[in-house]
N, C-alpha and C. Protein backbone atom coordinates (compact mmCIF):
# COMPACT_ATOMS: atom_id res chain seq x y z
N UNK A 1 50.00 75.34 -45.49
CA UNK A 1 50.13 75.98 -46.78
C UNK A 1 49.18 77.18 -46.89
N UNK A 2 48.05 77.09 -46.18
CA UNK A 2 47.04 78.34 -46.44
C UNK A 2 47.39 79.18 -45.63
N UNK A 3 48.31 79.04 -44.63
CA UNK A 3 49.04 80.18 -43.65
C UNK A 3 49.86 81.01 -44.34
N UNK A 4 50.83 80.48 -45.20
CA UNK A 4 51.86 80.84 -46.04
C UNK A 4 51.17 81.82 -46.81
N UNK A 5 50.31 81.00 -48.23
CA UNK A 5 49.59 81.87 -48.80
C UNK A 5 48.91 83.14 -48.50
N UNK A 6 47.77 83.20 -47.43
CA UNK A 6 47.68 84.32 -46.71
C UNK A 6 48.60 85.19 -46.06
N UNK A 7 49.82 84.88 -45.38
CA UNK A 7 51.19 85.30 -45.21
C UNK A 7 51.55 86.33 -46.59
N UNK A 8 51.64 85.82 -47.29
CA UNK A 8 52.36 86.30 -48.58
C UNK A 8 51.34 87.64 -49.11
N UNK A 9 49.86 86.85 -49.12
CA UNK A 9 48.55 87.68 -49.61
C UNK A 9 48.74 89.24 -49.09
N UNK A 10 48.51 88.87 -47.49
CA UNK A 10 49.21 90.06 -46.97
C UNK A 10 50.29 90.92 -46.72
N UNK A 11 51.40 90.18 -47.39
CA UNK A 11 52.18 91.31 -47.36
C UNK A 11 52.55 92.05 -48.56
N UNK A 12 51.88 91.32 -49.58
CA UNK A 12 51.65 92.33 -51.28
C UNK A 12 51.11 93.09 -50.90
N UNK A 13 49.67 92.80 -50.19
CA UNK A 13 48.80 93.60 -49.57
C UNK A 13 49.24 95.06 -49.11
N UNK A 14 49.82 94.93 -48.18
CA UNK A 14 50.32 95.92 -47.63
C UNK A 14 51.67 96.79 -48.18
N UNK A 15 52.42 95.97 -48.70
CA UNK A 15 53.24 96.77 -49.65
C UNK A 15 52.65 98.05 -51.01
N UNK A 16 51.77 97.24 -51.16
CA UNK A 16 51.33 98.28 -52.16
C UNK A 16 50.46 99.13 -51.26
N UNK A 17 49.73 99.06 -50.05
CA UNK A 17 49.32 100.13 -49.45
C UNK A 17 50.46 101.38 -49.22
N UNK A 18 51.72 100.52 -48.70
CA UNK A 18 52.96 101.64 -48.30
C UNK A 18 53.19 102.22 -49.51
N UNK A 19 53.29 102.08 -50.69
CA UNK A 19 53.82 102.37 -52.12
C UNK A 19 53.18 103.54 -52.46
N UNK A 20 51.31 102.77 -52.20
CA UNK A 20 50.75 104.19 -52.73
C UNK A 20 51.24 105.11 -51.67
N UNK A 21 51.43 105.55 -50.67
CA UNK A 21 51.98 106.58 -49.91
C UNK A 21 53.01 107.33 -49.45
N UNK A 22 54.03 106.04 -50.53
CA UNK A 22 55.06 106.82 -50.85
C UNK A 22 55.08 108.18 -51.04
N UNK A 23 56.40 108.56 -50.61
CA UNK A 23 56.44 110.27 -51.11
C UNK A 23 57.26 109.94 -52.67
N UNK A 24 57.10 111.30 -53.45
CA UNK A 24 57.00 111.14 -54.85
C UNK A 24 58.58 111.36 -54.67
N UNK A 25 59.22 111.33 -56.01
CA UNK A 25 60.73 111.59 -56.31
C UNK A 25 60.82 113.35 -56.10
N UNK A 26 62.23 113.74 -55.98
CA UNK A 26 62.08 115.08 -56.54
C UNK A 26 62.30 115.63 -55.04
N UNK A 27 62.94 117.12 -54.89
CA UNK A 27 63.98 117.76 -53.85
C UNK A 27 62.31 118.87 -53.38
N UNK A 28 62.27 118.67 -52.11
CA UNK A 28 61.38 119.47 -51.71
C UNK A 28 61.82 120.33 -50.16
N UNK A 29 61.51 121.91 -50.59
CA UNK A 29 62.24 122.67 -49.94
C UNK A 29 61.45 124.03 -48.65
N UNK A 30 61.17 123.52 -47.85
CA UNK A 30 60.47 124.62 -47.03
C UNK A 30 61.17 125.85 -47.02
N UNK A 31 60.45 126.58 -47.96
CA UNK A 31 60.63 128.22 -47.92
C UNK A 31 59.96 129.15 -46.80
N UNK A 32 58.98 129.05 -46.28
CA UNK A 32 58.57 129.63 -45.17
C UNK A 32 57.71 129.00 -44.17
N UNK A 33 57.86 129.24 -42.60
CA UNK A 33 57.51 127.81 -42.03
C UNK A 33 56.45 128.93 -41.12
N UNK A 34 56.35 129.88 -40.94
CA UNK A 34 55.48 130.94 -40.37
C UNK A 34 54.21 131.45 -41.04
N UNK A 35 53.01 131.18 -40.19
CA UNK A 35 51.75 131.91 -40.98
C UNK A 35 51.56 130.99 -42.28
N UNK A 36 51.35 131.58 -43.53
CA UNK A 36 51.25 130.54 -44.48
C UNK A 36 52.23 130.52 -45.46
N UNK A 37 52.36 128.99 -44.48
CA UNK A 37 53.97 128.38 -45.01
C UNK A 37 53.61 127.72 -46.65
N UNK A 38 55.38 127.73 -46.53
CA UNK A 38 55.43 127.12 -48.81
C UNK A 38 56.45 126.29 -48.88
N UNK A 39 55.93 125.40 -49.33
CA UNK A 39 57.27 124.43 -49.57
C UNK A 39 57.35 124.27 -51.33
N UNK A 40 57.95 124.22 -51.11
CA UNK A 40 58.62 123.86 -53.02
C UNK A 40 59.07 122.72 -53.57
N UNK A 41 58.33 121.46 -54.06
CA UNK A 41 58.30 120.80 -54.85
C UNK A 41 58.98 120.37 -56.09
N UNK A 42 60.62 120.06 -56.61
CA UNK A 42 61.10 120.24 -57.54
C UNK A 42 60.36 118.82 -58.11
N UNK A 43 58.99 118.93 -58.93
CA UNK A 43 58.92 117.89 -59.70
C UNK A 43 59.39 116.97 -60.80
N UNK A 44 60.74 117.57 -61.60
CA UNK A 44 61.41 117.24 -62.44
C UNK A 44 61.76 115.58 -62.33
N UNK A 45 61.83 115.08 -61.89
CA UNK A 45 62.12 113.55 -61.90
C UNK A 45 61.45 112.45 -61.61
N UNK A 46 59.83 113.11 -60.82
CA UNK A 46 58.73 112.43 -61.11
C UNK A 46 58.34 112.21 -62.22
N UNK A 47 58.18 113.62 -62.76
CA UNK A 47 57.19 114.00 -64.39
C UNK A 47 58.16 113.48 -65.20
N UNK A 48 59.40 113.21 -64.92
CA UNK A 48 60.22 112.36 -66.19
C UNK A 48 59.72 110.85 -66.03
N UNK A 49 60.05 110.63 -65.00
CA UNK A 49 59.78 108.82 -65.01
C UNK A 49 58.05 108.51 -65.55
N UNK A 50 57.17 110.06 -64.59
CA UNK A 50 55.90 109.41 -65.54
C UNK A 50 55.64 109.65 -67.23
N UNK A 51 56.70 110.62 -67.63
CA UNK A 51 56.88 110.52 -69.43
C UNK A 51 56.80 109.45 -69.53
N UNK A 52 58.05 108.66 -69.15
CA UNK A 52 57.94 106.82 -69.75
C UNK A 52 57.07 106.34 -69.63
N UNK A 53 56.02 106.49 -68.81
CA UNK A 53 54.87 105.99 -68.62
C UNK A 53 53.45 106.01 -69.82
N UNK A 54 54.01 107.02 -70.23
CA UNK A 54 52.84 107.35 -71.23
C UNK A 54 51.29 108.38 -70.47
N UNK A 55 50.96 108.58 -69.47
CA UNK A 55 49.45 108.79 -68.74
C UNK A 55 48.53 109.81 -70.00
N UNK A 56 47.61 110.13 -69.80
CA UNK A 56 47.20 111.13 -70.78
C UNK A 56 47.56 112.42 -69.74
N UNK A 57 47.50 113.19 -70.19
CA UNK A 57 47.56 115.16 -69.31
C UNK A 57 46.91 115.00 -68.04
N UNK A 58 45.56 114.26 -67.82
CA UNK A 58 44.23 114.33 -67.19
C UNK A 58 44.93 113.71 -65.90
N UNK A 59 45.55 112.64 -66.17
CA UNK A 59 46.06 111.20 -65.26
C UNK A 59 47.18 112.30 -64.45
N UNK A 60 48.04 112.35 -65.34
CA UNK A 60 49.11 112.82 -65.34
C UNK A 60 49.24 114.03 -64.07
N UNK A 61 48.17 114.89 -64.16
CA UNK A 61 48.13 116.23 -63.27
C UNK A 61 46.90 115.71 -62.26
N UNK A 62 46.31 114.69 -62.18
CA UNK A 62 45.71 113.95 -60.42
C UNK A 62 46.81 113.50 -59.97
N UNK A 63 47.81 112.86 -60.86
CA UNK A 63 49.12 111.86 -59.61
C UNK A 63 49.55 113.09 -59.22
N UNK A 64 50.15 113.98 -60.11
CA UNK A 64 50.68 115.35 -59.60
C UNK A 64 50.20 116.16 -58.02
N UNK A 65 49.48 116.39 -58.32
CA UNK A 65 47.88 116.93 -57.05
C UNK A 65 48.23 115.80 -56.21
N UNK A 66 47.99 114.46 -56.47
CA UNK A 66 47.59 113.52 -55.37
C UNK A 66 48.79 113.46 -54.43
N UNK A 67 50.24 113.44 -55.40
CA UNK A 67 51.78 113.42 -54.92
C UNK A 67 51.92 115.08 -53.55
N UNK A 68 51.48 115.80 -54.27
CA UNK A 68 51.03 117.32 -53.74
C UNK A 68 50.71 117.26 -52.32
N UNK A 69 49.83 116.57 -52.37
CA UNK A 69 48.67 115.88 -51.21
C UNK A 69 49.10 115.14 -50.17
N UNK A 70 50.06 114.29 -50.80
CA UNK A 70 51.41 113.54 -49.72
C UNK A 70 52.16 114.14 -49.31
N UNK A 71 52.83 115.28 -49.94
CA UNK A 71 53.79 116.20 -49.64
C UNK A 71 53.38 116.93 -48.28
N UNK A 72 52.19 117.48 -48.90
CA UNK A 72 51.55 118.15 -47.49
C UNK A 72 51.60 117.58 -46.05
N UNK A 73 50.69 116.06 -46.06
CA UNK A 73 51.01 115.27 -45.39
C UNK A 73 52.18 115.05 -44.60
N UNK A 74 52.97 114.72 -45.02
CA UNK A 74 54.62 114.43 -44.79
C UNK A 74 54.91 115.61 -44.04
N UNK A 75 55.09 117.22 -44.80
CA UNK A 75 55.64 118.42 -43.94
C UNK A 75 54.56 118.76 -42.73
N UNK A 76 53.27 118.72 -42.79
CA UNK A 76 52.15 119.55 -42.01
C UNK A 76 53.03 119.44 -40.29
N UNK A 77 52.86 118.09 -40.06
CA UNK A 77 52.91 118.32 -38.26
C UNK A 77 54.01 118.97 -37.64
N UNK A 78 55.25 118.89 -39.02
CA UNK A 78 56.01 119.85 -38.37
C UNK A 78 55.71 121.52 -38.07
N UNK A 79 54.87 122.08 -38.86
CA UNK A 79 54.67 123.25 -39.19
C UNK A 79 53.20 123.72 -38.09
N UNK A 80 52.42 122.30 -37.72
CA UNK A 80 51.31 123.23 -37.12
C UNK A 80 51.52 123.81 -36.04
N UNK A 81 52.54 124.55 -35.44
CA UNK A 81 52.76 125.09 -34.10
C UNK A 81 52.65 126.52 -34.51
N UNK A 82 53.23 126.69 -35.66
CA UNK A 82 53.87 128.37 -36.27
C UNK A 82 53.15 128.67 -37.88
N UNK A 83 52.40 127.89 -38.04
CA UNK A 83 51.80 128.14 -39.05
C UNK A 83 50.12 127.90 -39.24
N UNK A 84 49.35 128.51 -40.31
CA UNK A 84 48.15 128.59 -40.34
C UNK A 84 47.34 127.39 -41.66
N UNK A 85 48.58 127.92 -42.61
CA UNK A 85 48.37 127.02 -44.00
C UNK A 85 49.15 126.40 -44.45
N UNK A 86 49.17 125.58 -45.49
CA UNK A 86 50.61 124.74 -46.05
C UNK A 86 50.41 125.18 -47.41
N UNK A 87 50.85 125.37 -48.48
CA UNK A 87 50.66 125.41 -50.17
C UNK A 87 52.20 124.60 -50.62
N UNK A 88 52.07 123.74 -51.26
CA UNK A 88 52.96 123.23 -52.12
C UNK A 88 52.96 123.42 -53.17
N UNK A 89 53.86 124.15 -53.48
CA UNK A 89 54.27 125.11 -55.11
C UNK A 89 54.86 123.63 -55.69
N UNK A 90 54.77 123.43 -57.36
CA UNK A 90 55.13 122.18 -57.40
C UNK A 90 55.55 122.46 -59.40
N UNK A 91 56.60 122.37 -59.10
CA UNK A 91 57.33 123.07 -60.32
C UNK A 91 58.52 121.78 -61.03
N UNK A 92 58.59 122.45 -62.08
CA UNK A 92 59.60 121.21 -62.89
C UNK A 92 60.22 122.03 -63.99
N UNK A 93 61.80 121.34 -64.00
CA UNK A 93 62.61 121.68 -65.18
C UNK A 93 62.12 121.60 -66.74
N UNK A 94 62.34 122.58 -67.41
CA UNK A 94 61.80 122.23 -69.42
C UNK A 94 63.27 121.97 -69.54
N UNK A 95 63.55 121.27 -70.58
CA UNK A 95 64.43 121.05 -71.33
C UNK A 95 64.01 121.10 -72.71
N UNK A 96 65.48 121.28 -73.14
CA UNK A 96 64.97 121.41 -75.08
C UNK A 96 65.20 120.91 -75.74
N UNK A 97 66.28 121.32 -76.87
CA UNK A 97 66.48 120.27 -77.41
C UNK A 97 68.20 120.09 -77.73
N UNK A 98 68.88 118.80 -78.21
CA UNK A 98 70.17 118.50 -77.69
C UNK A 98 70.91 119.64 -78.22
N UNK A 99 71.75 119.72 -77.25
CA UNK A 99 72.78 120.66 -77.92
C UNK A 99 73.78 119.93 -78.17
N UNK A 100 74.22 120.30 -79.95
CA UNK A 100 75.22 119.67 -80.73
C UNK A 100 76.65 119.77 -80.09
N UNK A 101 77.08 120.43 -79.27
CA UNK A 101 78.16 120.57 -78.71
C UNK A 101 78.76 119.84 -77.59
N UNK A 102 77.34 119.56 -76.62
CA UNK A 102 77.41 119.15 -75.39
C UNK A 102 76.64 117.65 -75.28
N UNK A 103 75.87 117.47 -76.23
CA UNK A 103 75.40 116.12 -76.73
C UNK A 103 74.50 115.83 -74.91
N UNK A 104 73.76 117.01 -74.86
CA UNK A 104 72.73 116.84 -73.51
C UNK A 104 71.89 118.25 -74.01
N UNK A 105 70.30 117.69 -73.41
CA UNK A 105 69.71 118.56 -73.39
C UNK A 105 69.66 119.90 -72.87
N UNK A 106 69.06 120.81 -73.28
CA UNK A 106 69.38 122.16 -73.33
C UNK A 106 68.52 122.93 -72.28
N UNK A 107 68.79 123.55 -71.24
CA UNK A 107 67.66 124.33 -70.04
C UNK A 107 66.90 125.23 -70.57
N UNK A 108 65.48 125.14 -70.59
CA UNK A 108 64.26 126.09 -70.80
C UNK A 108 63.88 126.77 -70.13
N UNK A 109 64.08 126.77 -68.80
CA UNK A 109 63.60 127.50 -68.01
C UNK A 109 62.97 126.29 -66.96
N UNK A 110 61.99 127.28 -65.55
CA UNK A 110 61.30 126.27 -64.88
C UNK A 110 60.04 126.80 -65.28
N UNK A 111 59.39 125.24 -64.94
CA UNK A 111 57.73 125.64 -65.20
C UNK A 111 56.75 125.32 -63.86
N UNK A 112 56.03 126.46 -63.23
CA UNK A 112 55.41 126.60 -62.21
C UNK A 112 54.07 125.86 -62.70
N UNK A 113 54.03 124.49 -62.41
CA UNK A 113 52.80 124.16 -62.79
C UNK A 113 51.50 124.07 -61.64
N UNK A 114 52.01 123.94 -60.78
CA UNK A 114 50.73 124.09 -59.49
C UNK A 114 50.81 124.59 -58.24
N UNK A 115 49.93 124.72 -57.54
CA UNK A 115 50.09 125.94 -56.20
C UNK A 115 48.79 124.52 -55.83
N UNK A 116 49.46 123.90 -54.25
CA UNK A 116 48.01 123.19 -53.67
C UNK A 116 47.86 123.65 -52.38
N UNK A 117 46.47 124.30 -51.48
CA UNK A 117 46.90 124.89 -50.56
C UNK A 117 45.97 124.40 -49.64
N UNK A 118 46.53 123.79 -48.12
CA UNK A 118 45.29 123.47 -47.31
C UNK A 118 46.01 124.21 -45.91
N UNK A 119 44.63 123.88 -45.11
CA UNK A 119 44.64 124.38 -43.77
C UNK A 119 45.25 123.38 -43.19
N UNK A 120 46.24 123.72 -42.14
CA UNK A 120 47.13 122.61 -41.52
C UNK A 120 46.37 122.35 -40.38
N UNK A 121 45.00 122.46 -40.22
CA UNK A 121 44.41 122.25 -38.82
C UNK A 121 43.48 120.79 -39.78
N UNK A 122 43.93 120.57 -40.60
CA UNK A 122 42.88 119.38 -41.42
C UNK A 122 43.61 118.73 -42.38
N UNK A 123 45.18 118.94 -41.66
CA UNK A 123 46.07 117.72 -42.21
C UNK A 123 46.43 116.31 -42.23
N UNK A 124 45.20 116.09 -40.59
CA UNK A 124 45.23 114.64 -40.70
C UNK A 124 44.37 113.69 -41.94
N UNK A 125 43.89 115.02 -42.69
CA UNK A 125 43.08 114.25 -43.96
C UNK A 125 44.05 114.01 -45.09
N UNK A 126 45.14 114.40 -44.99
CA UNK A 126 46.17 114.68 -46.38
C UNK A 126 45.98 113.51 -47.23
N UNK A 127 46.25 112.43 -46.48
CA UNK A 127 46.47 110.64 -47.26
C UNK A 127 44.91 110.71 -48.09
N UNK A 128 44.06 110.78 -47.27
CA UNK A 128 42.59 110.94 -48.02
C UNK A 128 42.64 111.69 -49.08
N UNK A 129 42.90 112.99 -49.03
CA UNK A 129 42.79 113.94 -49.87
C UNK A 129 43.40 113.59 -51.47
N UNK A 130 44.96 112.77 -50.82
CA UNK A 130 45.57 112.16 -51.87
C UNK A 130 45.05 111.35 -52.65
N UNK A 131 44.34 110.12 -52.24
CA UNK A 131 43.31 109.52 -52.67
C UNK A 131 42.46 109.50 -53.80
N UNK A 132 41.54 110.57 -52.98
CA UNK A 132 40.56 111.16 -53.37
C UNK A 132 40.97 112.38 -55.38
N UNK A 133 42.41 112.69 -54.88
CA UNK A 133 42.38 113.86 -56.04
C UNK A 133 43.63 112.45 -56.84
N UNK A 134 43.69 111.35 -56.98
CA UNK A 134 44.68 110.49 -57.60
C UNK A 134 43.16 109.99 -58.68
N UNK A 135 42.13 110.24 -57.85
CA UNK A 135 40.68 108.95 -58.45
C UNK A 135 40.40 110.33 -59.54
N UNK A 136 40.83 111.20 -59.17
CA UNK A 136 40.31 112.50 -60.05
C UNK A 136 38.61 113.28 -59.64
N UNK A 137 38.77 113.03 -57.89
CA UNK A 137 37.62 113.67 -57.34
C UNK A 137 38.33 114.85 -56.91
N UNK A 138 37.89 115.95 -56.96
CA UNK A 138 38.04 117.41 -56.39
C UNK A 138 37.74 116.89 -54.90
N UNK A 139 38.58 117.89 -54.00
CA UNK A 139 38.61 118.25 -52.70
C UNK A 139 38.53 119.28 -52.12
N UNK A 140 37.47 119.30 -51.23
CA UNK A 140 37.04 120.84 -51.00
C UNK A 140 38.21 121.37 -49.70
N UNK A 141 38.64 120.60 -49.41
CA UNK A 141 39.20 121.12 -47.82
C UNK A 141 41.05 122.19 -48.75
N UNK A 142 40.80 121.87 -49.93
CA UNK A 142 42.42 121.97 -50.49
C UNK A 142 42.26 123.25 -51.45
N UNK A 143 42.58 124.05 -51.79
CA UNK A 143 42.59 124.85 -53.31
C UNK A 143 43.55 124.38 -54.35
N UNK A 144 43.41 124.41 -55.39
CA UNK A 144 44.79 124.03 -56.18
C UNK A 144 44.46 124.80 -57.44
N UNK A 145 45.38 125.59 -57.51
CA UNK A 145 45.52 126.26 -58.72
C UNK A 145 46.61 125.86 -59.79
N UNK A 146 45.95 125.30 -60.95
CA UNK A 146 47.11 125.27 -61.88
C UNK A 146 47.37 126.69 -63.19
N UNK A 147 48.66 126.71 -63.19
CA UNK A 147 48.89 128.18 -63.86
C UNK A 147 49.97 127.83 -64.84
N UNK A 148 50.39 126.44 -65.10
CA UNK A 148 51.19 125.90 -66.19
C UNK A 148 51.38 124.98 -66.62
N UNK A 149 51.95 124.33 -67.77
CA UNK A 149 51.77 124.11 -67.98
C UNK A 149 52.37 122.28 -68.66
N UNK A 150 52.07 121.18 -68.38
CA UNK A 150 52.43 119.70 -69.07
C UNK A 150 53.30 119.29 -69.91
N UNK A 151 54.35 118.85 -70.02
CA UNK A 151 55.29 118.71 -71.36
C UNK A 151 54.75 118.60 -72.22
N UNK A 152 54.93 119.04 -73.35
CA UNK A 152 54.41 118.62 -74.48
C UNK A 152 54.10 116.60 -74.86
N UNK A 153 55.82 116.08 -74.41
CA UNK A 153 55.43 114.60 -74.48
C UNK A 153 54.02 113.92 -74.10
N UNK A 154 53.77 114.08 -72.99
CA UNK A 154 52.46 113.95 -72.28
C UNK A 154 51.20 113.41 -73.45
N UNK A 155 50.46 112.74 -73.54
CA UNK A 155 49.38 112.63 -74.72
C UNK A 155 48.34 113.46 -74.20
């Protein structure tokens, strides 16, 4: 019986290790794979499911970054032959409000909410990095510029 139990212990265990490292929801698109490459991030269906969630802004834009951070991860080894840097542009749909006609929300535009940019010669740190910017510690090996802006839902 204590085989079992430990059996089991460990494989919650480890499931939720794989989980956190999941890659996030959402269509991500290598725009340039030469010198310093960009991939594009459609966050729209993460940042919805974490609406339901409730996070405050603060929470909300480390999973963002930390998801960022995986992304990197995930594309880098393809890219370090022909490239110098990685930045994941990481953007999401606004919507507005229903339209009486079509009884669905209405397109606002996109919103460029972050630029995260590391050296692909220090991508075997990505999972760390993720980590590290999910706990809401800054990472020096990464830049991340944010230039927009949180749904309003968001608390």
């Amino acid at each position: 019986m204590k085989t079992l139990t430990a059996t089991v212990a460990l494989t919650f265990f480890l499931s939720g290790l794989a989980f956190a490292d999941a890659l996030p929801q959402g269509t991500v698109t290598l725009t340039k794979a030469r010198g310093d490459a960009l991939a594009v991030w459609d966050a729209t269906d993460e940042l919805t499911a974490m609406v339901a969630q409730k996070p405050t802004k603060k929470d909300a834009l480390a999973r963002l970054e930390a998801d960022a951070a995986l992304i990197f991860a995930n594309r880098a080894p393809a890219l370090r032959k022909n490239a110098k840097t990685l930045s994941i542009l990481v953007l999401y749909t606004k919507t507005g409000a229903i339209s009486p006609t079509y009884h669905t929300a209405t397109f606002e535009g996109v919103e460029r909410l972050l630029t995260l940019k590391g050296a692909l010669r220090n991508s075997s740190q990505a999972r760390t990095w993720a980590q590290q910017l999910r706990a809401g510690h800054p990472v020096s090996a990464v830049s991340i510029d944010v230039t927009g802006q949180l749904p309003p839902e968001l608390p």
